[in-house]
Protein backbone atom coordinates (compact mmCIF):
# COMPACT_ATOMS: atom_id res chain seq x y z
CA UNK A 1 30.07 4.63 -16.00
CA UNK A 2 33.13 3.92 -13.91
CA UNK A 3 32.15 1.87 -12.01
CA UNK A 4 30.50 -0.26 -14.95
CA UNK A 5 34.10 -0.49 -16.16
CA UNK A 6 34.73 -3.75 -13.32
CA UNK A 7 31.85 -5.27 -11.88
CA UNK A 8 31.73 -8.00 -9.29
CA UNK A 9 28.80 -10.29 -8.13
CA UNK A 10 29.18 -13.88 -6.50
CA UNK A 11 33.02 -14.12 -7.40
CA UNK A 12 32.54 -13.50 -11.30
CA UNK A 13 34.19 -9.88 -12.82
CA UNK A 14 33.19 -8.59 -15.43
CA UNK A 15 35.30 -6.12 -17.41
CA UNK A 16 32.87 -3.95 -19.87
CA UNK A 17 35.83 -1.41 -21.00
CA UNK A 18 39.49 -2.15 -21.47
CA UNK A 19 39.86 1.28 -19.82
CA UNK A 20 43.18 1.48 -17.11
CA UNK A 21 41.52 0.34 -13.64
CA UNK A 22 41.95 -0.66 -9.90
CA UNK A 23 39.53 -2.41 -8.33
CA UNK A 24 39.19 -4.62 -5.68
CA UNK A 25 39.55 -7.70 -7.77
CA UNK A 26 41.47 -7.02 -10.57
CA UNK A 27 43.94 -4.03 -11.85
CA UNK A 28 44.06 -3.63 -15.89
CA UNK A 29 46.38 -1.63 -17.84
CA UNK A 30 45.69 -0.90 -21.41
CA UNK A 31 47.57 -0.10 -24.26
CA UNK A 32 44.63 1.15 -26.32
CA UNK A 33 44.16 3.03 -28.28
CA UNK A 34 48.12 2.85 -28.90
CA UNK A 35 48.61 -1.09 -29.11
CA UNK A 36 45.97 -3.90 -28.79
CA UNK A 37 47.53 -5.10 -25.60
CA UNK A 38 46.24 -5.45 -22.05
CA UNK A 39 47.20 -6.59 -18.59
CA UNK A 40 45.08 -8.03 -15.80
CA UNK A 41 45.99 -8.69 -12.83
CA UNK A 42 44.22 -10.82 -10.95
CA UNK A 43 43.68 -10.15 -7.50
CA UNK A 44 40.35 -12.45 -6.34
CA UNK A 45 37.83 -13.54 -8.85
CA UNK A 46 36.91 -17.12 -9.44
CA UNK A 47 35.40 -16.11 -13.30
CA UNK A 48 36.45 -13.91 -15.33
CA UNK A 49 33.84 -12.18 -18.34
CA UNK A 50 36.14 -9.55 -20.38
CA UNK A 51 34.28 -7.90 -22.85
CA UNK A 52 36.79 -7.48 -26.13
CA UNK A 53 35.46 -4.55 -28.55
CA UNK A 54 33.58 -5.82 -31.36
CA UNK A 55 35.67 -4.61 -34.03
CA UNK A 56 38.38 -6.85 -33.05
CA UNK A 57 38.94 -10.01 -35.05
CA UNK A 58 38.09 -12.67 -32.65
CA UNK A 59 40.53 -14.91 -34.32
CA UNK A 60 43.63 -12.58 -34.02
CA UNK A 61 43.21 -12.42 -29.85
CA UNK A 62 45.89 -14.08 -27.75
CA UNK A 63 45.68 -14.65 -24.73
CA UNK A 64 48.20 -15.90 -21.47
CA UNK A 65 48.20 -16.86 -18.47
CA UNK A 66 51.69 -16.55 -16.19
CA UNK A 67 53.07 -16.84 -19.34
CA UNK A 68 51.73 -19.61 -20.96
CA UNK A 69 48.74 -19.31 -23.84
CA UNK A 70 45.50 -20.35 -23.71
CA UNK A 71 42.41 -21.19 -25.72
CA UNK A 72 39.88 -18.59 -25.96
CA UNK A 73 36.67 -19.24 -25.05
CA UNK A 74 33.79 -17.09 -25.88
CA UNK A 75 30.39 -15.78 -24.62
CA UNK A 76 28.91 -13.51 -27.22
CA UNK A 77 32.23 -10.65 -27.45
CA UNK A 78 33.11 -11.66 -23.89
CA UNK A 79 36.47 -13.64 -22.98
CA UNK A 80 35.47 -16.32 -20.36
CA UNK A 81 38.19 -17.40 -18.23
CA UNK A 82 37.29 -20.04 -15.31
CA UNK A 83 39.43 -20.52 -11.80
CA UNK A 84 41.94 -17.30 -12.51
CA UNK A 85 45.05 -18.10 -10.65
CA UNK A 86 45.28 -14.80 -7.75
CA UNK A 87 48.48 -13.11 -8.55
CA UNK A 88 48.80 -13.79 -11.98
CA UNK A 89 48.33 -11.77 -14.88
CA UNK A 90 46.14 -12.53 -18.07
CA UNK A 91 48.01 -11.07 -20.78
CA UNK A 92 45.54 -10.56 -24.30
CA UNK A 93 47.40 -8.72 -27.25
CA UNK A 94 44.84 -8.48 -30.81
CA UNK A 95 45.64 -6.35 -33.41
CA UNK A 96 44.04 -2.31 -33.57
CA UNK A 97 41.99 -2.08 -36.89
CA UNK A 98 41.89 0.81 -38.11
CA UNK A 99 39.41 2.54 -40.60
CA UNK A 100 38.05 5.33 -42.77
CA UNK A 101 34.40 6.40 -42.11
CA UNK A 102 32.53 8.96 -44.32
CA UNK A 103 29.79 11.38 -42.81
CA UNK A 104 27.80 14.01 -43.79
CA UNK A 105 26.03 16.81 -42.50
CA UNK A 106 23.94 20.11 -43.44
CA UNK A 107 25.83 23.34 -42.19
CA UNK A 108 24.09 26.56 -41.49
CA UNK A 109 25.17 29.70 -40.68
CA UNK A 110 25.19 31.47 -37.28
CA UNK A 111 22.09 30.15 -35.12
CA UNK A 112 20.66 28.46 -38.16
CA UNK A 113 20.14 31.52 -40.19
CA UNK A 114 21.41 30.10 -43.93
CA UNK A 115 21.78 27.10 -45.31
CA UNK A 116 25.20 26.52 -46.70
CA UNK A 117 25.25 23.08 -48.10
CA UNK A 118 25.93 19.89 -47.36
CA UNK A 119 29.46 18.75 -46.10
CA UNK A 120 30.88 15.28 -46.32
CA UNK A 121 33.53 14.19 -43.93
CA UNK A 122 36.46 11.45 -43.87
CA UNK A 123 37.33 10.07 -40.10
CA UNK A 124 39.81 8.49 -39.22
CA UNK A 125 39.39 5.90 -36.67
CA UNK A 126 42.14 3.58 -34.32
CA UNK A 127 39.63 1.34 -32.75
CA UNK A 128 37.23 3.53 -31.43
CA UNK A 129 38.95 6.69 -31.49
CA UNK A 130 39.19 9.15 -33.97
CA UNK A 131 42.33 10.27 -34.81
CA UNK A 132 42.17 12.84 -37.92
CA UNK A 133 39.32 14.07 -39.93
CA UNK A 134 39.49 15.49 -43.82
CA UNK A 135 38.95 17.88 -45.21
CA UNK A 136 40.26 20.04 -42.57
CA UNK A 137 38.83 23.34 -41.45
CA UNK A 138 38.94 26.59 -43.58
CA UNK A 139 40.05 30.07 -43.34
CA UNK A 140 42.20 29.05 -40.18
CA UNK A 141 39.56 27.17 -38.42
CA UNK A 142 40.33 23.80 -37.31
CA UNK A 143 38.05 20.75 -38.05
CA UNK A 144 39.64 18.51 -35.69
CA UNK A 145 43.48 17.91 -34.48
CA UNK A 146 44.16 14.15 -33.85
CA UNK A 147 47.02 12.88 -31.88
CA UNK A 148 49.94 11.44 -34.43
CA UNK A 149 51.83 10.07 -31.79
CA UNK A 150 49.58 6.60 -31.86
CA UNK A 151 51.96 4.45 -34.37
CA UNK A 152 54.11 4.95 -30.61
CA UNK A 153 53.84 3.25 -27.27
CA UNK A 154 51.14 4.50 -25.02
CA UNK A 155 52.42 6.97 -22.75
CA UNK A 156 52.34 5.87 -18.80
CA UNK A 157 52.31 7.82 -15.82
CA UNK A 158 53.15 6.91 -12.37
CA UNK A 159 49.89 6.65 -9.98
CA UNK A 160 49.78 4.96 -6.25
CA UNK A 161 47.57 1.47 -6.51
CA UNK A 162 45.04 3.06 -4.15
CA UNK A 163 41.44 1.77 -4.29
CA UNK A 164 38.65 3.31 -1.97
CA UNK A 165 37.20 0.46 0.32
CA UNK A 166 33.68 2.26 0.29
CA UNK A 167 32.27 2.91 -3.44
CA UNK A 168 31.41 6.56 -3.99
CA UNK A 169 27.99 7.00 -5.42
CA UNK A 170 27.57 10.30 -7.70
């Protein structure tokens, strides 16, 4: 999976997850699930295939390049971008839907033993990630604890820009 994140064949990257990555050809730094905003930084590529997740409006993306906006043009829920200047950053900001989804499952007890019913669940998603779930655990158990800080900026953390010259296969 990581390495599916940035892929490279004859010159064209493709970015599959808006997940923070160095590569060889481009760095990206993402705000999400905090803020619909992330950075590329183009390093060598001559195309440029960014997949944007599909519950993002298409018409609410924006994108720039060294500051000044451009058109989108798009492949399917890819981004195309032709001839990326190297050095410059492609800026694309959208806005973060977020929703209310309602499960339900059967609960048993221990190891499937008795049937206790049927329980019906509200999430509470920012994108793709949850961030609470209702009706929240009984009797002291906890259902789920989601993160409140994500009306915030994301939170950053100082890493070298190393990036192995050899790819590591698992």
């Amino acid at each position: 999976m990581w390495d599916s994140i940035v892929q490279e064949q004859n010159g064209i990257v493709s970015i599959n997850l808006l997940l923070n990555r160095r590569s060889p050809w481009v760095d990206i730094e993402s705000s999400l699930p905090y803020r619909g905003k992330v950075n590329i930084d183009i390093k060598k590529a001559r195309q440029m295939s960014i997949r944007i997740p599909n519950w993002v409006d298409k018409s609410t993306v924006k994108i720039s390049i060294k500051g000044k906006t451009i058109e989108p043009v798009w492949v399917g829920n890819y981004l195309s971008i032709s001839n990326p200047p190297v050095g410059a950053s492609i800026k694309i900001n959208f806005p973060v839907k977020e929703s209310v989804e309602h499960y339900s499952i059967d609960s048993y007890q221990f190891r499937g033993t008795e049937y206790l019913g049927r329980h019906t669940f509200a999430i509470e998603f920012r994108g793709n990630t949850a961030i609470d779930i209702q009706p929240k655990g009984e009797a002291g158990y906890r259902t789920y604890t989601g993160d409140s800080s994500f009306n915030q900026e994301a939170p950053r953390t100082a890493v070298s820009d190393y990036v192995a010259m050899k790819r590591i296969a698992w």
